[in-house]
Protein backbone atom coordinates (compact mmCIF):
# COMPACT_ATOMS: atom_id res chain seq x y z
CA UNK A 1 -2.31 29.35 -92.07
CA UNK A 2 -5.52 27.12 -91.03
CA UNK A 3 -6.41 27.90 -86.57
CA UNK A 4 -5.62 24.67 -85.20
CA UNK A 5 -8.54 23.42 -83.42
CA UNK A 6 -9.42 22.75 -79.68
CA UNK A 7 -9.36 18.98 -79.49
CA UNK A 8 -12.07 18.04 -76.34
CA UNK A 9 -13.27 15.28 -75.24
CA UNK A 10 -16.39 14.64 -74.51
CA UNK A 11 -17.72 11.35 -71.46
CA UNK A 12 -21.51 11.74 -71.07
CA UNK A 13 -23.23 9.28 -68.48
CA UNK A 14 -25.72 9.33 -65.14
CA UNK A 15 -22.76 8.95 -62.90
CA UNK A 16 -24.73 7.73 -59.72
CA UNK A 17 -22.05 7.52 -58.48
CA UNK A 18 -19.03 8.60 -61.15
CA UNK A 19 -15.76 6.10 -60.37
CA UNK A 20 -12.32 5.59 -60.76
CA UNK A 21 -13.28 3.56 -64.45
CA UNK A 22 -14.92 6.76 -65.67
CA UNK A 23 -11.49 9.00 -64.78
CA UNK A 24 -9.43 6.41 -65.86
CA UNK A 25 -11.07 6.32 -69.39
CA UNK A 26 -10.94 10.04 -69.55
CA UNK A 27 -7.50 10.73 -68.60
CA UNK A 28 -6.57 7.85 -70.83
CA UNK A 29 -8.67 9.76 -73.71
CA UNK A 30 -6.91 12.74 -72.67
CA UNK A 31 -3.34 11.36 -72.89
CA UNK A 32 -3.43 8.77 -76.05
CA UNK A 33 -5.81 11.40 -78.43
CA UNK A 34 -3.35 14.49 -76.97
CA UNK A 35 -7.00 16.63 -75.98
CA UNK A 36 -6.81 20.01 -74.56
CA UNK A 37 -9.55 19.28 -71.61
CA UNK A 38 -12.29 16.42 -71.20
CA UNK A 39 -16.05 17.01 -70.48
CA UNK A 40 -17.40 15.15 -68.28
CA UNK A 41 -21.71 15.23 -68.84
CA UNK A 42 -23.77 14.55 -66.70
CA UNK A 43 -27.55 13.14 -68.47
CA UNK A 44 -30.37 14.48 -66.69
CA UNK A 45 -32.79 12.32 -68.64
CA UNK A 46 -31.53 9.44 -70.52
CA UNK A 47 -33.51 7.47 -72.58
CA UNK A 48 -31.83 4.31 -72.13
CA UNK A 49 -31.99 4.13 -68.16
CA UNK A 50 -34.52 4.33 -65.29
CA UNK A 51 -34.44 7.49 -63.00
CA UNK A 52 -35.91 5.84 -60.37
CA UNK A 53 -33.85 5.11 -57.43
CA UNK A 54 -31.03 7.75 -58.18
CA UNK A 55 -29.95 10.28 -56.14
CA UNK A 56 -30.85 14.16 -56.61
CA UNK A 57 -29.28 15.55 -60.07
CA UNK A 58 -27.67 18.07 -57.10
CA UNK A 59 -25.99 15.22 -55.56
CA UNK A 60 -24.76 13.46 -58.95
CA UNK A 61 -23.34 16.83 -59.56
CA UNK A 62 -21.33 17.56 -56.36
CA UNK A 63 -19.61 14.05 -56.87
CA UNK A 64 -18.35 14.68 -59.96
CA UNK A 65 -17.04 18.06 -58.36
CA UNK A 66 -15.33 15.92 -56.18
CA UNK A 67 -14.01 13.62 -58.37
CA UNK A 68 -12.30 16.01 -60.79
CA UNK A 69 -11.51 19.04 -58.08
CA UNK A 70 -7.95 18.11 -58.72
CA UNK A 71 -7.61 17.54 -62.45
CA UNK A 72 -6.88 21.06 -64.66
CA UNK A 73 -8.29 19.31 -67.52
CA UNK A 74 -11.38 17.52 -66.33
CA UNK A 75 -14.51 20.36 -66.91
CA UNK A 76 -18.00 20.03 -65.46
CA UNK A 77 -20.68 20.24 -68.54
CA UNK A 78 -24.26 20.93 -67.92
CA UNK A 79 -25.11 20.93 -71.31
CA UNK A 80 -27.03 17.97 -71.25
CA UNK A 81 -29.27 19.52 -67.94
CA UNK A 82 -30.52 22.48 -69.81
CA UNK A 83 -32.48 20.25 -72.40
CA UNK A 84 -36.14 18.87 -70.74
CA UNK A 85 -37.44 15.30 -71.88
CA UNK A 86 -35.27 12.38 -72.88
CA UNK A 87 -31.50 13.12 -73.56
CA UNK A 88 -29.67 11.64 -76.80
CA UNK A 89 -26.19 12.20 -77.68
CA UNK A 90 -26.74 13.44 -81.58
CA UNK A 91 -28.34 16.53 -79.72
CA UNK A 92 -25.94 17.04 -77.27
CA UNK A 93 -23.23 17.58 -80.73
CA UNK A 94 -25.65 19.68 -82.47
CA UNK A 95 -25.79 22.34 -79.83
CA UNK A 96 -22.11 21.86 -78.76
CA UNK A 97 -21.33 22.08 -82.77
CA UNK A 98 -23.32 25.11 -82.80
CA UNK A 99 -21.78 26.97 -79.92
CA UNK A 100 -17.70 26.11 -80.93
CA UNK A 101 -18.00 25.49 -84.56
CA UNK A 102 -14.31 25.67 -84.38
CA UNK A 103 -14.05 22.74 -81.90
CA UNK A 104 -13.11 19.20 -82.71
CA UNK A 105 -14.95 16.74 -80.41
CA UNK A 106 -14.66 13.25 -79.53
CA UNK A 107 -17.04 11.12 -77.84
CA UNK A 108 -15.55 7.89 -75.70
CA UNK A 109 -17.81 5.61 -75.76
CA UNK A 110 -16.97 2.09 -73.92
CA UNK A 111 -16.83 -1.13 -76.58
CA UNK A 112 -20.68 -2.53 -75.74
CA UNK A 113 -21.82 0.88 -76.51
CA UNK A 114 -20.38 0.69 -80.19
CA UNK A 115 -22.17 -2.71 -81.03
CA UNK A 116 -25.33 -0.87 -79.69
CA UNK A 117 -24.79 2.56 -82.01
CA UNK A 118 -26.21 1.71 -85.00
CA UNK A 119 -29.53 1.90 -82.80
CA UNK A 120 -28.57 5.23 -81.45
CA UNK A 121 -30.99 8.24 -82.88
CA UNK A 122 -29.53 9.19 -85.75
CA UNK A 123 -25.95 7.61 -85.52
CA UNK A 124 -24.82 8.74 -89.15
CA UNK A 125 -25.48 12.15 -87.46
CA UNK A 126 -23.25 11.33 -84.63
CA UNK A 127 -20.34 10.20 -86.98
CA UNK A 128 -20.52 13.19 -88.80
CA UNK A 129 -20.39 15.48 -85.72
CA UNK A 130 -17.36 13.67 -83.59
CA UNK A 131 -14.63 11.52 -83.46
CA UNK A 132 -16.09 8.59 -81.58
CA UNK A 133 -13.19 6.56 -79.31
CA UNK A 134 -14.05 3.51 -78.23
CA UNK A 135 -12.89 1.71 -75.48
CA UNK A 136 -11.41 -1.58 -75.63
CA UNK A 137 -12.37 -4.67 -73.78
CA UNK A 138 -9.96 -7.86 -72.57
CA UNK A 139 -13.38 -9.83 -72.94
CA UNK A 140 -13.76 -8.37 -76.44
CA UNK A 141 -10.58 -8.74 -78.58
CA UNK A 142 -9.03 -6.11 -81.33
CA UNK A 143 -9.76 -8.03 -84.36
CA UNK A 144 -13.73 -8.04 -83.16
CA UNK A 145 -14.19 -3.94 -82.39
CA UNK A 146 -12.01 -3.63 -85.44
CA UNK A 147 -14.38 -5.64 -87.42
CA UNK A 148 -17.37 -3.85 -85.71
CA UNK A 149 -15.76 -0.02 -86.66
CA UNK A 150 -15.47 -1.00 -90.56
CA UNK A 151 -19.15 -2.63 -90.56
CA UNK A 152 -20.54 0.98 -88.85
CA UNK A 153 -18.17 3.07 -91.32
CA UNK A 154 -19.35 1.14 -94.21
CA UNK A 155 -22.91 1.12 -93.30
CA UNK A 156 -22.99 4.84 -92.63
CA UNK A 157 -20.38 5.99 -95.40
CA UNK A 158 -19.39 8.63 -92.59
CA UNK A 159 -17.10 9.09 -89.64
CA UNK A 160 -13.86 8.36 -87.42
CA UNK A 161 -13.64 5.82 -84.89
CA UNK A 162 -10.54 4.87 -83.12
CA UNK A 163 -9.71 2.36 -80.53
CA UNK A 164 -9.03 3.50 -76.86
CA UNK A 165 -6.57 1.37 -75.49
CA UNK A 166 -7.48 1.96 -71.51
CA UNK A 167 -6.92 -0.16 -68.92
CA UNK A 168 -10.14 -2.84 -68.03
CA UNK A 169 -11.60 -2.38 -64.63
CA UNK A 170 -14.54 -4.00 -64.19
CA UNK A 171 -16.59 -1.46 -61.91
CA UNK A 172 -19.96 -0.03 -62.00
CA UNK A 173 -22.14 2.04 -60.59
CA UNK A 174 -24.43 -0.79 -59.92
CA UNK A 175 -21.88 -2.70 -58.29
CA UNK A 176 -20.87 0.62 -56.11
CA UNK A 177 -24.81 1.58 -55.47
CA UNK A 178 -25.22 -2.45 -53.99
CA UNK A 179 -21.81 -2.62 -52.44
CA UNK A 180 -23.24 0.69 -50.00
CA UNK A 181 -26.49 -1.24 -49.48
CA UNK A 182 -25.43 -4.37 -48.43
CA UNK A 183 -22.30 -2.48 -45.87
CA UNK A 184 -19.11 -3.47 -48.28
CA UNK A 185 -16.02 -1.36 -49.03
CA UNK A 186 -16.48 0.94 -51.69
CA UNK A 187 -12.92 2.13 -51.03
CA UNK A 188 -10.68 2.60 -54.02
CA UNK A 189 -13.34 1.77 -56.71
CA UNK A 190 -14.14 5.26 -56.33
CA UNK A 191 -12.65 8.76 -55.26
CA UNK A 192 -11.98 9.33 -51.85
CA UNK A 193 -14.00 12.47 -51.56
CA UNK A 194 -16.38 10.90 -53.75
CA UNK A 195 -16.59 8.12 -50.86
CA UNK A 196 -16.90 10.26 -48.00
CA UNK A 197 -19.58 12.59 -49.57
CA UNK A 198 -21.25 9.32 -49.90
CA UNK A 199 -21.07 8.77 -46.63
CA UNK A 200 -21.64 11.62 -44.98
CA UNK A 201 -25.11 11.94 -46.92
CA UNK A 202 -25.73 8.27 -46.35
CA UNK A 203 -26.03 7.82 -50.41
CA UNK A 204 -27.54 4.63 -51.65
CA UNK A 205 -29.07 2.88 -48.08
CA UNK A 206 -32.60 2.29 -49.68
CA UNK A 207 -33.30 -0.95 -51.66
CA UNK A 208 -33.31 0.18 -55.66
């Protein structure tokens, strides 16, 4: 009889500051795909997104501790911090292949990401190493990331990818990062102990 594998998922992302969208796609991940546990990765250096202006990698990471203190399945990854120079996903599965060959990973992605991924570094790569879920969008309809997901598995001749049917909440870091700045309420769009650390270290005062 054929080991059933661990199903994990896998949410990679700078998280300055992580928020309640980011949890909510996970635990939806978690729930709809039936995963045994959800890594949440922080990137140390990606290649798509300044640095400048964020908050110490120290700080990124106790926020995420506080965001997902309370959630069994919700694990704390530093793969993607042991790597110097620029950080891309298809290396992130390599070494994660490597280490639990016996380990079947998916990688939520939200739905602009997946009409960017064919200029990913190697995406064919990617598609052979996970099971890439991507989320839907009420500004994007079905029939559209449907029609995107054949032209990428047809182009490629490789891969899974499934539809995430989360719930839309328009929030973003940005948003969060300027809300701070400019004195607004940052309650609710984020964790509450996620909010205080926030602002007890007086995160996010200086003009980006």
């Amino acid at each position: 009889m054929e080991e059933k594998k661990e199903k994990v998922g896998l949410m990679g992302g700078t998280f300055n500051p992580i928020h309640t969208g980011h949890l909510l796609l996970a635990e939806t991940a978690y729930e709809q795909f039936e995963l045994d546990k959800v890594l949440i990765m922080p990137a140390k250096n990606p290649y798509h997104k300044r640095t400048s202006g964020m908050v110490s990698d120290e700080m990124r990471i106790d926020m995420i501790k506080c965001a997902i203190d309370n959630n069994p399945h919700f694990e704390l990854s530093f793969i993607e911090f042991e790597r110097e120079g620029n950080t891309y996903t298809v290396d992130t599965l390599k070494e994660l292949n490597r280490r639990y060959p016996k380990t079947e990973f998916y990688f939520i992605m939200g739905a602009d990401s997946l009409y960017q991924f064919a200029q990913w570094k190697e995406p064919a790569e990617i598609l052979k190493r996970a099971v890439i879920l991507a989320a839907s969008r009420d500004n994007i309809a079905s029939s559209a990331l449907n029609s995107q997901i054949h032209y990428l598995l047809e182009q490629f001749g490789i891969g899974d990818i499934r539809l995430l049917q989360s719930p839309n909440m328009e929030i973003s870091s940005h948003d969060i990062r300027s809300r701070v700045k400019e004195h607004r309420s940052i309650r609710y769009l984020i964790p509450e102990a996620v909010r205080e650390y926030i602002e007890n270290h007086q995160l996010y005062q200086e003009k980006e």
